[in-house]
Protein backbone atom coordinates (compact mmCIF):
# COMPACT_ATOMS: atom_id res chain seq x y z
CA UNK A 1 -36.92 33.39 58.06
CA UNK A 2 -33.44 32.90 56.01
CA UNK A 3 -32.61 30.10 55.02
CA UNK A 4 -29.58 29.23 56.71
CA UNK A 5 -31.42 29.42 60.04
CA UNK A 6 -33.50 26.69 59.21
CA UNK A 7 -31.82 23.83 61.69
CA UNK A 8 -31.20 20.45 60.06
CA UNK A 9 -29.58 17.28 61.05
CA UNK A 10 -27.21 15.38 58.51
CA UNK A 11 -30.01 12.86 57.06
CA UNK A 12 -32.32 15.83 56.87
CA UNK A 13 -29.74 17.92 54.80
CA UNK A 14 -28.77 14.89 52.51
CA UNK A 15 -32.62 14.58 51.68
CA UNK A 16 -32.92 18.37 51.23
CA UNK A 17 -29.87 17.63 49.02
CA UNK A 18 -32.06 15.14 46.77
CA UNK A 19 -35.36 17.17 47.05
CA UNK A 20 -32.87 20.19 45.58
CA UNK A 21 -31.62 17.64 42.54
CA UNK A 22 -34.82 16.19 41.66
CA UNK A 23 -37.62 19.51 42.44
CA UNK A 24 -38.52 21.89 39.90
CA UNK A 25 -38.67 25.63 41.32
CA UNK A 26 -42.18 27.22 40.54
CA UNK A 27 -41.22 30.98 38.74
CA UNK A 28 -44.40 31.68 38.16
CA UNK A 29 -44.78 31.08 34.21
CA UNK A 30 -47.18 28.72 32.47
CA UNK A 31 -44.98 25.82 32.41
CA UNK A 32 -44.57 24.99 36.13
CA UNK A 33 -46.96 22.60 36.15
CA UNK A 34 -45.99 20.62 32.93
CA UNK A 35 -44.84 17.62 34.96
CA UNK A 36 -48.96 17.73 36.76
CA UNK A 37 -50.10 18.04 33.23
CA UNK A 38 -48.14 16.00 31.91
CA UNK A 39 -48.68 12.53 34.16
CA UNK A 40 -52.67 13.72 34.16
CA UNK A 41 -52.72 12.67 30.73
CA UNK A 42 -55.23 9.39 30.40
CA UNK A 43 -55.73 9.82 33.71
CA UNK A 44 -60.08 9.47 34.72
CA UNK A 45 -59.50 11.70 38.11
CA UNK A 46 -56.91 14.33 39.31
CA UNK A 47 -56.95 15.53 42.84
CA UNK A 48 -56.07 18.72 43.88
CA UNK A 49 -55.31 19.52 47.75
CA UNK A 50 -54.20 22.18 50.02
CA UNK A 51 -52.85 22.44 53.56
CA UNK A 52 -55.56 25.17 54.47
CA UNK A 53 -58.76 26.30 53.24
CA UNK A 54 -57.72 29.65 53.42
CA UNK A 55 -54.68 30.30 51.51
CA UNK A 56 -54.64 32.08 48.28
CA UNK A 57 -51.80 30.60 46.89
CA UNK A 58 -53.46 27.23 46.83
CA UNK A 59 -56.50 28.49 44.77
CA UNK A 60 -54.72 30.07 41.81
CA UNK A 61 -52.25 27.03 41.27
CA UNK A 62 -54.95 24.87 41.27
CA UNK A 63 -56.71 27.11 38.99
CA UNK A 64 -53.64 27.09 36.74
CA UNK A 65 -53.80 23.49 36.67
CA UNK A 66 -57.20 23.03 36.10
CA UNK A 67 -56.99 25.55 33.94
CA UNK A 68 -55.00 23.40 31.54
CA UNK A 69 -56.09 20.32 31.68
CA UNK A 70 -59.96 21.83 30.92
CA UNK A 71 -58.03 23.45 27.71
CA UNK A 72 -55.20 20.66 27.16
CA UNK A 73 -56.54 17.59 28.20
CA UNK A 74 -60.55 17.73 27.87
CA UNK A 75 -61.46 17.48 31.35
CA UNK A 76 -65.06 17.73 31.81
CA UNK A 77 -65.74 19.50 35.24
CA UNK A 78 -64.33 20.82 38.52
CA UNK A 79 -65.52 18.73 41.76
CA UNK A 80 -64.98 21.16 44.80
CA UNK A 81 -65.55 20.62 48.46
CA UNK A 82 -68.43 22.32 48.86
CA UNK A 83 -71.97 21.73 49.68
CA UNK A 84 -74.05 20.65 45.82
CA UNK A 85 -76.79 22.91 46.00
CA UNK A 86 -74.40 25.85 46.70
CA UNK A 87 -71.95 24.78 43.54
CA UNK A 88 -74.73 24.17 41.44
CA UNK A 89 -75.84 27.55 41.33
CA UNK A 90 -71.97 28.33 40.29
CA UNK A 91 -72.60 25.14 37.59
CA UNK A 92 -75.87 27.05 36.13
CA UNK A 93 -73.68 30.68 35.78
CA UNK A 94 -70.83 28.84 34.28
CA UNK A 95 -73.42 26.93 31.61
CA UNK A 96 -74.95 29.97 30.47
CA UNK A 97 -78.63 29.06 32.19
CA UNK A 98 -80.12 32.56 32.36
CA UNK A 99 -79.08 33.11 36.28
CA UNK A 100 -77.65 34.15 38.45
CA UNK A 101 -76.40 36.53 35.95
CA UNK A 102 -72.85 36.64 37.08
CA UNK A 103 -70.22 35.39 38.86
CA UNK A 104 -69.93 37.02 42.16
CA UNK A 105 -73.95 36.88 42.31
CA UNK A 106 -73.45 32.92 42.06
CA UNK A 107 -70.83 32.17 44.56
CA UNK A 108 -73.13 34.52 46.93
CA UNK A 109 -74.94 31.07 47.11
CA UNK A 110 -72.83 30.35 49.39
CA UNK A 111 -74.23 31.62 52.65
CA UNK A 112 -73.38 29.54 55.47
CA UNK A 113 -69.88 29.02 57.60
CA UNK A 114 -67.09 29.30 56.10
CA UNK A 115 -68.27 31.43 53.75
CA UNK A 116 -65.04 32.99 52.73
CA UNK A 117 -63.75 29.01 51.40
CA UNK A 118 -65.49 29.93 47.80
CA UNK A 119 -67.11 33.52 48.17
CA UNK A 120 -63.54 34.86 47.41
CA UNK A 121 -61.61 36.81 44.61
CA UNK A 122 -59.48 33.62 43.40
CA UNK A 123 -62.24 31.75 43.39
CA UNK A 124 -64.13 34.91 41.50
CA UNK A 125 -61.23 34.45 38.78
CA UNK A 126 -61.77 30.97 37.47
CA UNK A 127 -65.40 31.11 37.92
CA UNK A 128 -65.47 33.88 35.54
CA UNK A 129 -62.61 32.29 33.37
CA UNK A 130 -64.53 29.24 33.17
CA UNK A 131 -67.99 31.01 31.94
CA UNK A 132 -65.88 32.46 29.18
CA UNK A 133 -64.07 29.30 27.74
CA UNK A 134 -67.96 27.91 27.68
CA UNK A 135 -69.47 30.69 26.38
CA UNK A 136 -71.55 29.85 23.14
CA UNK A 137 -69.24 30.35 20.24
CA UNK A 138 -66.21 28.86 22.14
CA UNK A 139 -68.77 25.95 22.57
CA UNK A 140 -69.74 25.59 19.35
CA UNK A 141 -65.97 25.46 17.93
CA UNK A 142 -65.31 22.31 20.13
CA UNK A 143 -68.34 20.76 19.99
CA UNK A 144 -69.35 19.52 22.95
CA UNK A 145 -70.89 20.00 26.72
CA UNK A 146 -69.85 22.64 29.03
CA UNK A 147 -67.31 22.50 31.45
CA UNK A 148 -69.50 22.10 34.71
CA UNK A 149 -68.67 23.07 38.47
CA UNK A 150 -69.84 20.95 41.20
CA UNK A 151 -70.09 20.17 44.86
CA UNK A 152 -68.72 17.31 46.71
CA UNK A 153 -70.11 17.81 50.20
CA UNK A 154 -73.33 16.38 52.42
CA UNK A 155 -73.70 19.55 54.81
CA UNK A 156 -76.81 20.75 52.70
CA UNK A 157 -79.60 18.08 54.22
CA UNK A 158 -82.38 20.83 55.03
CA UNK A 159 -81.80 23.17 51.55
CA UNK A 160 -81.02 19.86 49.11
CA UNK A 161 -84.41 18.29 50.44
CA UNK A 162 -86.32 21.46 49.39
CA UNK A 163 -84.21 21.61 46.22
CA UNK A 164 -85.94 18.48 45.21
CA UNK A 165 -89.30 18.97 46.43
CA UNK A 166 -89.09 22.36 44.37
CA UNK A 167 -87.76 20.49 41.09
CA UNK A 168 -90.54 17.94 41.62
CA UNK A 169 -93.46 20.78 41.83
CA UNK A 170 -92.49 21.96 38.79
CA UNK A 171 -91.95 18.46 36.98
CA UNK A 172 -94.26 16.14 38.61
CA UNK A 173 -96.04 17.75 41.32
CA UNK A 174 -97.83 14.00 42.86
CA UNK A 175 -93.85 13.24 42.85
CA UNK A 176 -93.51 16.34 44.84
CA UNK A 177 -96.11 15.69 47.33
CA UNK A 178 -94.72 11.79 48.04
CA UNK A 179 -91.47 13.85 48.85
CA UNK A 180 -92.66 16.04 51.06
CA UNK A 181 -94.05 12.64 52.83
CA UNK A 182 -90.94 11.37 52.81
CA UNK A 183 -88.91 13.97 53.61
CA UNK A 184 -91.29 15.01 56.75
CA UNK A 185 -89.56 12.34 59.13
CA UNK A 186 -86.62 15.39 59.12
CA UNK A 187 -89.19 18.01 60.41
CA UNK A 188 -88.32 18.77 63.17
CA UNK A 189 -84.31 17.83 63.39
CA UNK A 190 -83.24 19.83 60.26
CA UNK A 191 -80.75 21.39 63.05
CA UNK A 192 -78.72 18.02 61.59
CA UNK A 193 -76.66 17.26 64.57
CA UNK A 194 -80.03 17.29 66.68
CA UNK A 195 -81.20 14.43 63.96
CA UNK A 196 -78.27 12.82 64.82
CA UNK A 197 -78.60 13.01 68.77
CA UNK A 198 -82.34 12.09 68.64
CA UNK A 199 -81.59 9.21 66.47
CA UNK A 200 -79.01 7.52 68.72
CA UNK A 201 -81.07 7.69 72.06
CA UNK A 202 -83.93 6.22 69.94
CA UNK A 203 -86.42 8.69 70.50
CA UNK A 204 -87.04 9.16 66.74
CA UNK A 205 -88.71 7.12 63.51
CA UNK A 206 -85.39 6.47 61.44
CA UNK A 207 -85.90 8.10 58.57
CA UNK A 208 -83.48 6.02 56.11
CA UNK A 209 -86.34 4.14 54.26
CA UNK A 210 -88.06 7.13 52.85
CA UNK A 211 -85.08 8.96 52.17
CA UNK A 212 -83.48 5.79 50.23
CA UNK A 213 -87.01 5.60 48.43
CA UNK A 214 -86.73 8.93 47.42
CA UNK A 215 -83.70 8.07 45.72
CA UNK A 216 -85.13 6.03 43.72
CA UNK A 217 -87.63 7.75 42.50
CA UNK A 218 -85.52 10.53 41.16
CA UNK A 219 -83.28 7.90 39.70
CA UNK A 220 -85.45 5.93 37.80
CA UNK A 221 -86.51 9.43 36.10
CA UNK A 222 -83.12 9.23 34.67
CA UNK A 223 -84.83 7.21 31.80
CA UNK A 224 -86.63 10.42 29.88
CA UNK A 225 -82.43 11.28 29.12
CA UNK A 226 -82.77 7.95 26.48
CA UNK A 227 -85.82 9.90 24.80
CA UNK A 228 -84.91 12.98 24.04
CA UNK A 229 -84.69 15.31 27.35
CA UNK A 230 -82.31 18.39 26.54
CA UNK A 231 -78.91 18.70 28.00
CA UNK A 232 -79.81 21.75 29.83
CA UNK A 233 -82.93 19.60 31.48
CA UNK A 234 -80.83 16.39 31.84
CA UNK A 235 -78.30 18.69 33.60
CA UNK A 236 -81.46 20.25 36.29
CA UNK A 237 -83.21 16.08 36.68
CA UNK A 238 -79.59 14.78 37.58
CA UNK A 239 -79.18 17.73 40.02
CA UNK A 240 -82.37 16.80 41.66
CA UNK A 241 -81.20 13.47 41.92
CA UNK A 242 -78.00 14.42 43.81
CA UNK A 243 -79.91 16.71 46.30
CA UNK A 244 -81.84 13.09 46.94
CA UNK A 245 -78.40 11.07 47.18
CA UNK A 246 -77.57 13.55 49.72
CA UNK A 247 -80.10 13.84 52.08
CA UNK A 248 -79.81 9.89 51.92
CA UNK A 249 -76.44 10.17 52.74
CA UNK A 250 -76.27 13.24 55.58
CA UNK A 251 -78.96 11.06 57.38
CA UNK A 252 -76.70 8.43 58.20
CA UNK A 253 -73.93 11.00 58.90
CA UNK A 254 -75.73 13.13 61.27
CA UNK A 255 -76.70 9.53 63.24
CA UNK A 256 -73.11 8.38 63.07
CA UNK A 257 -71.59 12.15 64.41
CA UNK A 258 -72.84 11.00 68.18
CA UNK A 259 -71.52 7.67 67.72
CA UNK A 260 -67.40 7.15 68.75
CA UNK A 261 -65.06 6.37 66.36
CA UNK A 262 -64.76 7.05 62.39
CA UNK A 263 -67.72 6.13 60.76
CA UNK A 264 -69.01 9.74 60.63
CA UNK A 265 -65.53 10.78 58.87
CA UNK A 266 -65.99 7.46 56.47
CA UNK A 267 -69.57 8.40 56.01
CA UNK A 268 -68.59 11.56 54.62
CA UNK A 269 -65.77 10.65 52.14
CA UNK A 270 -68.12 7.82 50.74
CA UNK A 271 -70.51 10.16 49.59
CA UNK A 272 -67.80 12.22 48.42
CA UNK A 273 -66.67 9.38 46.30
CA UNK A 274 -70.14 8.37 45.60
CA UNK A 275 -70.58 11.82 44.26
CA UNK A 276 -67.48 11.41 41.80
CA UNK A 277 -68.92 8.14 40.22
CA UNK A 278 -72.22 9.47 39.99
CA UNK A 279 -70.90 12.69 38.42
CA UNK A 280 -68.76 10.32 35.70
CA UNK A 281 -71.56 8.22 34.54
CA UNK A 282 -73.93 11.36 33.95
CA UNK A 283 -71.17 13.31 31.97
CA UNK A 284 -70.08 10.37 30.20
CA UNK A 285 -74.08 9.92 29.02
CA UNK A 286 -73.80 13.66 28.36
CA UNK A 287 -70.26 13.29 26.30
CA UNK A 288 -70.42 9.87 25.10
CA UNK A 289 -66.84 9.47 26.22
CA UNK A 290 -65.19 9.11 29.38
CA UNK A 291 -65.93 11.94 32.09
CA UNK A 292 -62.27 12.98 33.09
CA UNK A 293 -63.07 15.24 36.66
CA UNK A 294 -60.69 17.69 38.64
CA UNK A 295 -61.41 17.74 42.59
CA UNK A 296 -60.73 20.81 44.83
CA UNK A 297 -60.28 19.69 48.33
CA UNK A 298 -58.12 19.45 51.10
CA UNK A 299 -55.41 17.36 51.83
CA UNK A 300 -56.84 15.46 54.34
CA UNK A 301 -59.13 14.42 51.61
CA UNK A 302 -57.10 14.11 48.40
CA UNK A 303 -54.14 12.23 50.09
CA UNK A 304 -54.03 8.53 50.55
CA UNK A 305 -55.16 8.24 54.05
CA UNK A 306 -53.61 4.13 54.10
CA UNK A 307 -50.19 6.37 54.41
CA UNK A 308 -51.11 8.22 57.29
CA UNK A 309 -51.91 7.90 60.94
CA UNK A 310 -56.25 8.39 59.69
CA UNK A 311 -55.21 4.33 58.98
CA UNK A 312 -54.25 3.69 62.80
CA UNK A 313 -58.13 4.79 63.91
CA UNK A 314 -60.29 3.55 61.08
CA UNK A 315 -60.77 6.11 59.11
CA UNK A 316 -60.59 6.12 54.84
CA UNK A 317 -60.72 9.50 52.66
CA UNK A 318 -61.33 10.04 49.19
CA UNK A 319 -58.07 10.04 48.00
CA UNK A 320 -57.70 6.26 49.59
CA UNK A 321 -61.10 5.80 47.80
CA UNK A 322 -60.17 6.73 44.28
CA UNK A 323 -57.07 4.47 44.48
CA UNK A 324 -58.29 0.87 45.68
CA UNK A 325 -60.98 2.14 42.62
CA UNK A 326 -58.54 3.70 39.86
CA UNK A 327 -55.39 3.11 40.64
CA UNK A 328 -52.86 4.48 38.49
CA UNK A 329 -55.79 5.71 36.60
CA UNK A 330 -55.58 8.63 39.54
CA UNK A 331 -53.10 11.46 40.01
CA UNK A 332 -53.40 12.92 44.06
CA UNK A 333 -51.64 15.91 44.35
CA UNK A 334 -50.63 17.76 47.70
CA UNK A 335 -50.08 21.54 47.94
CA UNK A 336 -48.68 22.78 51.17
CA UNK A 337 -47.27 25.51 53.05
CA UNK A 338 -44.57 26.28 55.92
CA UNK A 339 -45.52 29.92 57.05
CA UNK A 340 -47.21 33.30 55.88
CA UNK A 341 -50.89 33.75 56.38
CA UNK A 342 -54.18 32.46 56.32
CA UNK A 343 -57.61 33.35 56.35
CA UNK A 344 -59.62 31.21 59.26
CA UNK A 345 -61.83 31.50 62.26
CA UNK A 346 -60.28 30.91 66.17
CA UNK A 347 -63.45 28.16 66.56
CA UNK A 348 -66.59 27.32 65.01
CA UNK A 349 -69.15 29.54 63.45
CA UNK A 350 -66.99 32.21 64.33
CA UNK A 351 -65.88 35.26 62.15
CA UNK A 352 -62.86 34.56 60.43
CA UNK A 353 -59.89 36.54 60.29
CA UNK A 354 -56.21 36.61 58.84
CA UNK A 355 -54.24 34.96 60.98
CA UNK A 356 -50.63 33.93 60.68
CA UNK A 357 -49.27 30.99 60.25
CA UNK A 358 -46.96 29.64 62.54
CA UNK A 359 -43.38 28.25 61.73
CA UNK A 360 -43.70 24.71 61.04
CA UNK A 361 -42.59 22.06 63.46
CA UNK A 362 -39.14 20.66 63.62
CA UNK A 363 -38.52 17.46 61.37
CA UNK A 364 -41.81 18.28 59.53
CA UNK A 365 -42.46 17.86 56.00
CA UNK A 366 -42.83 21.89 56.01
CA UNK A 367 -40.30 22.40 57.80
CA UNK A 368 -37.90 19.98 55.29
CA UNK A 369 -39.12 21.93 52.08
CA UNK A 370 -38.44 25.49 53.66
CA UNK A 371 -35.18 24.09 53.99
CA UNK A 372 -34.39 23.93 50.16
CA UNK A 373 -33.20 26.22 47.63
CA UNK A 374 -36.09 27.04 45.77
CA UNK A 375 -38.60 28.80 48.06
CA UNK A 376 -41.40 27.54 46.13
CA UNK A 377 -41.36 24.07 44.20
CA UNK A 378 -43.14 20.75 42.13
CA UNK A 379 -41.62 17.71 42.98
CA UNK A 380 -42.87 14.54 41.69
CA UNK A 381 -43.15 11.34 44.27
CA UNK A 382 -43.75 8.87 41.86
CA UNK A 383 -40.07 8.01 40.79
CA UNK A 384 -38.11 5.84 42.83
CA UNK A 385 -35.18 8.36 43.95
CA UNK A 386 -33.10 9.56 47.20
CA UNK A 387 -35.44 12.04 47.51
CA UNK A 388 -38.42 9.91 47.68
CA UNK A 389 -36.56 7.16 49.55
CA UNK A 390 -35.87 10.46 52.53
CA UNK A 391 -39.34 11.73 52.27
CA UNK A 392 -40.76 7.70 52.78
CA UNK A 393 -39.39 8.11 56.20
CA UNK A 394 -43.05 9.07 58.34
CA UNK A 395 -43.12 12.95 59.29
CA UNK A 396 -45.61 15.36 60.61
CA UNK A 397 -47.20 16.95 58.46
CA UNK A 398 -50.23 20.28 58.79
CA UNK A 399 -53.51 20.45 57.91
CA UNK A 400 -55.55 23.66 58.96
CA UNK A 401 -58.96 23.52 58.09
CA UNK A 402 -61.66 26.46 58.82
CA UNK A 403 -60.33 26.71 62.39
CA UNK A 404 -56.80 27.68 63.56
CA UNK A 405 -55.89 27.23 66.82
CA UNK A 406 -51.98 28.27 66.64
CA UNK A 407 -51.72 27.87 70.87
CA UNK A 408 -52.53 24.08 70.55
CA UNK A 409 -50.58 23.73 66.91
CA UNK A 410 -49.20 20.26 67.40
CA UNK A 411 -52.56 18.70 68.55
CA UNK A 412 -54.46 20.57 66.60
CA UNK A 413 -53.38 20.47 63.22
CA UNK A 414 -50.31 17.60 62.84
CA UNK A 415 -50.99 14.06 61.50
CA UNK A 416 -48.18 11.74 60.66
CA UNK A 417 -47.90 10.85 56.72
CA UNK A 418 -45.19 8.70 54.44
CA UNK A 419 -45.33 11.74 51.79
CA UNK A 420 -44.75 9.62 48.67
CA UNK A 421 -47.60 7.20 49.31
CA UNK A 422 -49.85 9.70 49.84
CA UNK A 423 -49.35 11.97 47.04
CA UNK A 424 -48.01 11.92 43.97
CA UNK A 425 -46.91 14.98 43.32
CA UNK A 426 -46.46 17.78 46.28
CA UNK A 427 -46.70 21.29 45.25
CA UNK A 428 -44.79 23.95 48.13
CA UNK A 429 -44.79 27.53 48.51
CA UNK A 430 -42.36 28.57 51.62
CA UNK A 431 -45.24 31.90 51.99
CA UNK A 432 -48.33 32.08 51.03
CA UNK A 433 -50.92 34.82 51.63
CA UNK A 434 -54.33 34.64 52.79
CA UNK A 435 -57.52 34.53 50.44
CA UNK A 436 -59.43 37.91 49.72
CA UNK A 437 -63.13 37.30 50.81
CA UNK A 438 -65.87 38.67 48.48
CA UNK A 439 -67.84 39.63 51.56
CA UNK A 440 -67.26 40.46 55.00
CA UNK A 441 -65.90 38.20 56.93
CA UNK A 442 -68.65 37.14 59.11
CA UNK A 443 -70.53 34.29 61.29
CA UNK A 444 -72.20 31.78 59.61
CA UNK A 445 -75.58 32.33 58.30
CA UNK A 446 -77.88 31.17 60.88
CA UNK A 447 -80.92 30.28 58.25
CA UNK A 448 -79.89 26.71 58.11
CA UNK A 449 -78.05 25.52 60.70
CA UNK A 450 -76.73 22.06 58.80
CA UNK A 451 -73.01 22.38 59.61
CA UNK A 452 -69.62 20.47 59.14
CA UNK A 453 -68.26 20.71 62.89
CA UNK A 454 -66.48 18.81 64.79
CA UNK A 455 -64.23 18.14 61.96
CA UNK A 456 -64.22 21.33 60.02
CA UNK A 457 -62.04 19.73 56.96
């Protein structure tokens, strides 16, 4: 739409007024995201969001940024949300271990609903970007450990408890055996929400013991790293150890999904931050310096939730996570979008398709950015200015996850937000396009049935 069609009251065109004085229009060249680059200097984590999982536009600016900081700034890895056994096998292509041999064979990892959220052509680009800048003699000129790509995510329960028994057989094979023990409680409710169901009527063993145990005992192998063990091995023992913090961790979620209220939702960002800290100390040990990390993930996830309505029912996220912990040591940065399309499914597990995103709702923060001059834009939060002091005011604001469901838009996919405690920067692009799958678009592969509904974020 033009425009001068958009409808705006006087406040609203004031603000749009400020957002126009202070925002920096994106053109497309490699300097419009100085001001993210910029600010992420001496900064120990930068979060990247999006308003869908879907949208292609998202993926290459946050490629662009990451981009940079890897080059400018030393950053160590990329921290998606995505299941870790999945992203590993992306990690091992982008080290140089042998296989999978390339870089569409290692996002074919990912297998299960919603495939098309990595197995797609921008996230094909950076992959492949990323294997080059760590190829061998680009390695050897700086000196130090590849860049790594990793998962965030606790879906995986079922594959990341074979992952370890497998390590295990090939390590220490009575190790392997004790997990199998351990790991037998889950036998019959690796459908994970059955787990869950079986677990709050009581009519299972609770399995947290053995899978907190199990923990353990990968962890304390983390000594053989103070003796010698090669990076490459160090790199394969502290992946084994995350498949064990996981199960750990999807145990309890799967048991809390039944239960009313947030704690599934909380359950799930903790391990997400859990997985950050654990990440930083292993790449520090690798590095002997600082691990600085870049996280792919949604807004729901990156943003502040203290400055939205999650606060009203209980619920935390990452990005609220990462600030009582870093503080200004943190940059969270929002990327958003008021119309254009999107790849998604109509409801769970179901094949996705392009679908097209609807105008955004009056008086929302989409709906305020379409209204200024530059169609797509950067605009830092962090200053105190008229245009943060409008956008303070609490809005709507969209998030569409792996599900769009256009007919119920306002329940569906609107939260209320105070923009400039929630981000610090916001990133918007009035159109964006949808992502180009890798592989048709599908249902979910029904091998392992661990899954992310109801929330699908």
């Amino acid at each position: 739409m033009l425009k001068d069609e958009v409808q705006m009251s006087q406040s609203e065109t004031a603000g749009i007024d400020a957002i126009n004085q202070y925002a920096v229009a994106l053109t497309g060249s490699s300097s419009d995201y100085d001001g993210i680059v910029a600010a992420a200097r001496e900064k120990a984590l930068v979060l990247l969001g999006e308003s869908t999982h879907g949208s292609a536009e998202f993926y290459r600016a946050r490629a662009e940024i990451s981009r940079r900081l890897i080059e400018e700034e030393g950053f160590a890895a990329v921290v998606v949300e995505a299941d870790w056994p999945d992203a590993f096998a992306v990690n091992r292509y982008v080290w140089g271990m042998g296989q999978p041999s390339s870089a569409e064979a290692a996002l074919a990892a990912f297998e299960r609903f919603p495939q098309w959220m990595w197995r797609n052509r921008e996230t094909l680009d950076f992959v492949e970007w990323l294997a080059a800048y760590n190829a061998p003699e680009k390695l050897h000129d700086r000196e130090s450990r590849p860049t790594g790509f990793y998962g965030l995510d606790l879906y995986s329960m079922s594959a990341s408890a074979q992952a370890v028994v497998s390590y295990l057989e090939r390590y220490d094979p009575p190790a392997a055996q004790r997990a199998r023990q351990r790991y037998g409680c889950l036998d019959h409710f690796f459908l994970g929400s059955g787990y869950g169901l079986n677990q709050d009527l009581g009519l299972s063993k609770a399995c947290e013991q053995d899978l907190s145990e199990q923990l353990l005992d990968l962890q304390n192998r983390a000594w053989k790293r103070l003796v010698g063990l090669g990076l490459a091995a160090d790199e394969q023992r502290f992946a084994a150890e995350q498949n064990a913090r996981l199960v750990s961790n999807a145990e309890r979620y799967y048991r809390a999904m039944f239960r009313a209220g947030p704690e599934s939702w909380n359950q799930r960002d903790q391990h997400m931050f859990e997985t950050l800290e654990a990440l930083r100390e292993h790449l520090g040990h690798q590095l002997g310096d600082e691990a600085r990390l870049i996280v792919w993930a949604h807004n729901s996830h990156v943003g502040n939730a203290a400055a939205t309505d999650m606060a009203n029912s209980g619920q935390t996220n990452l990005g609220e996570l990462v600030r009582r912990q870093y503080g200004e040591r943190a940059l969270l940065v929002g990327l958003q979008t008021a119309e254009g399309d999107v790849i998604a499914a109509d409801d769970w597990d179901e094949p996705a398709r392009s679908m097209v995103v609807r105008r955004p709702l009056d008086g929302s923060y989409e709906a305020i950015f379409q209204g200024c001059s530059a169609e797509d834009l950067l605009l830092d939060l962090r200053p105190k200015n008229a245009a943060t002091a409008f956008l303070a005011e609490p809005r709507l604001q969209r998030a569409i996850g792996v599900v769009y469901r256009p007919e119920s838009e306002r329940q569906s996919h609107y939260l209320r937000a105070s923009l400039p405690a929630q981000f610090d920067f916001i990133v918007h692009f009035d159109r964006t396009s949808g992502v180009t799958p890798l592989s048709p678009l599908v249902a979910a592969n029904q091998r392992d049935l661990d899954e992310t509904y109801p929330s699908g974020l």
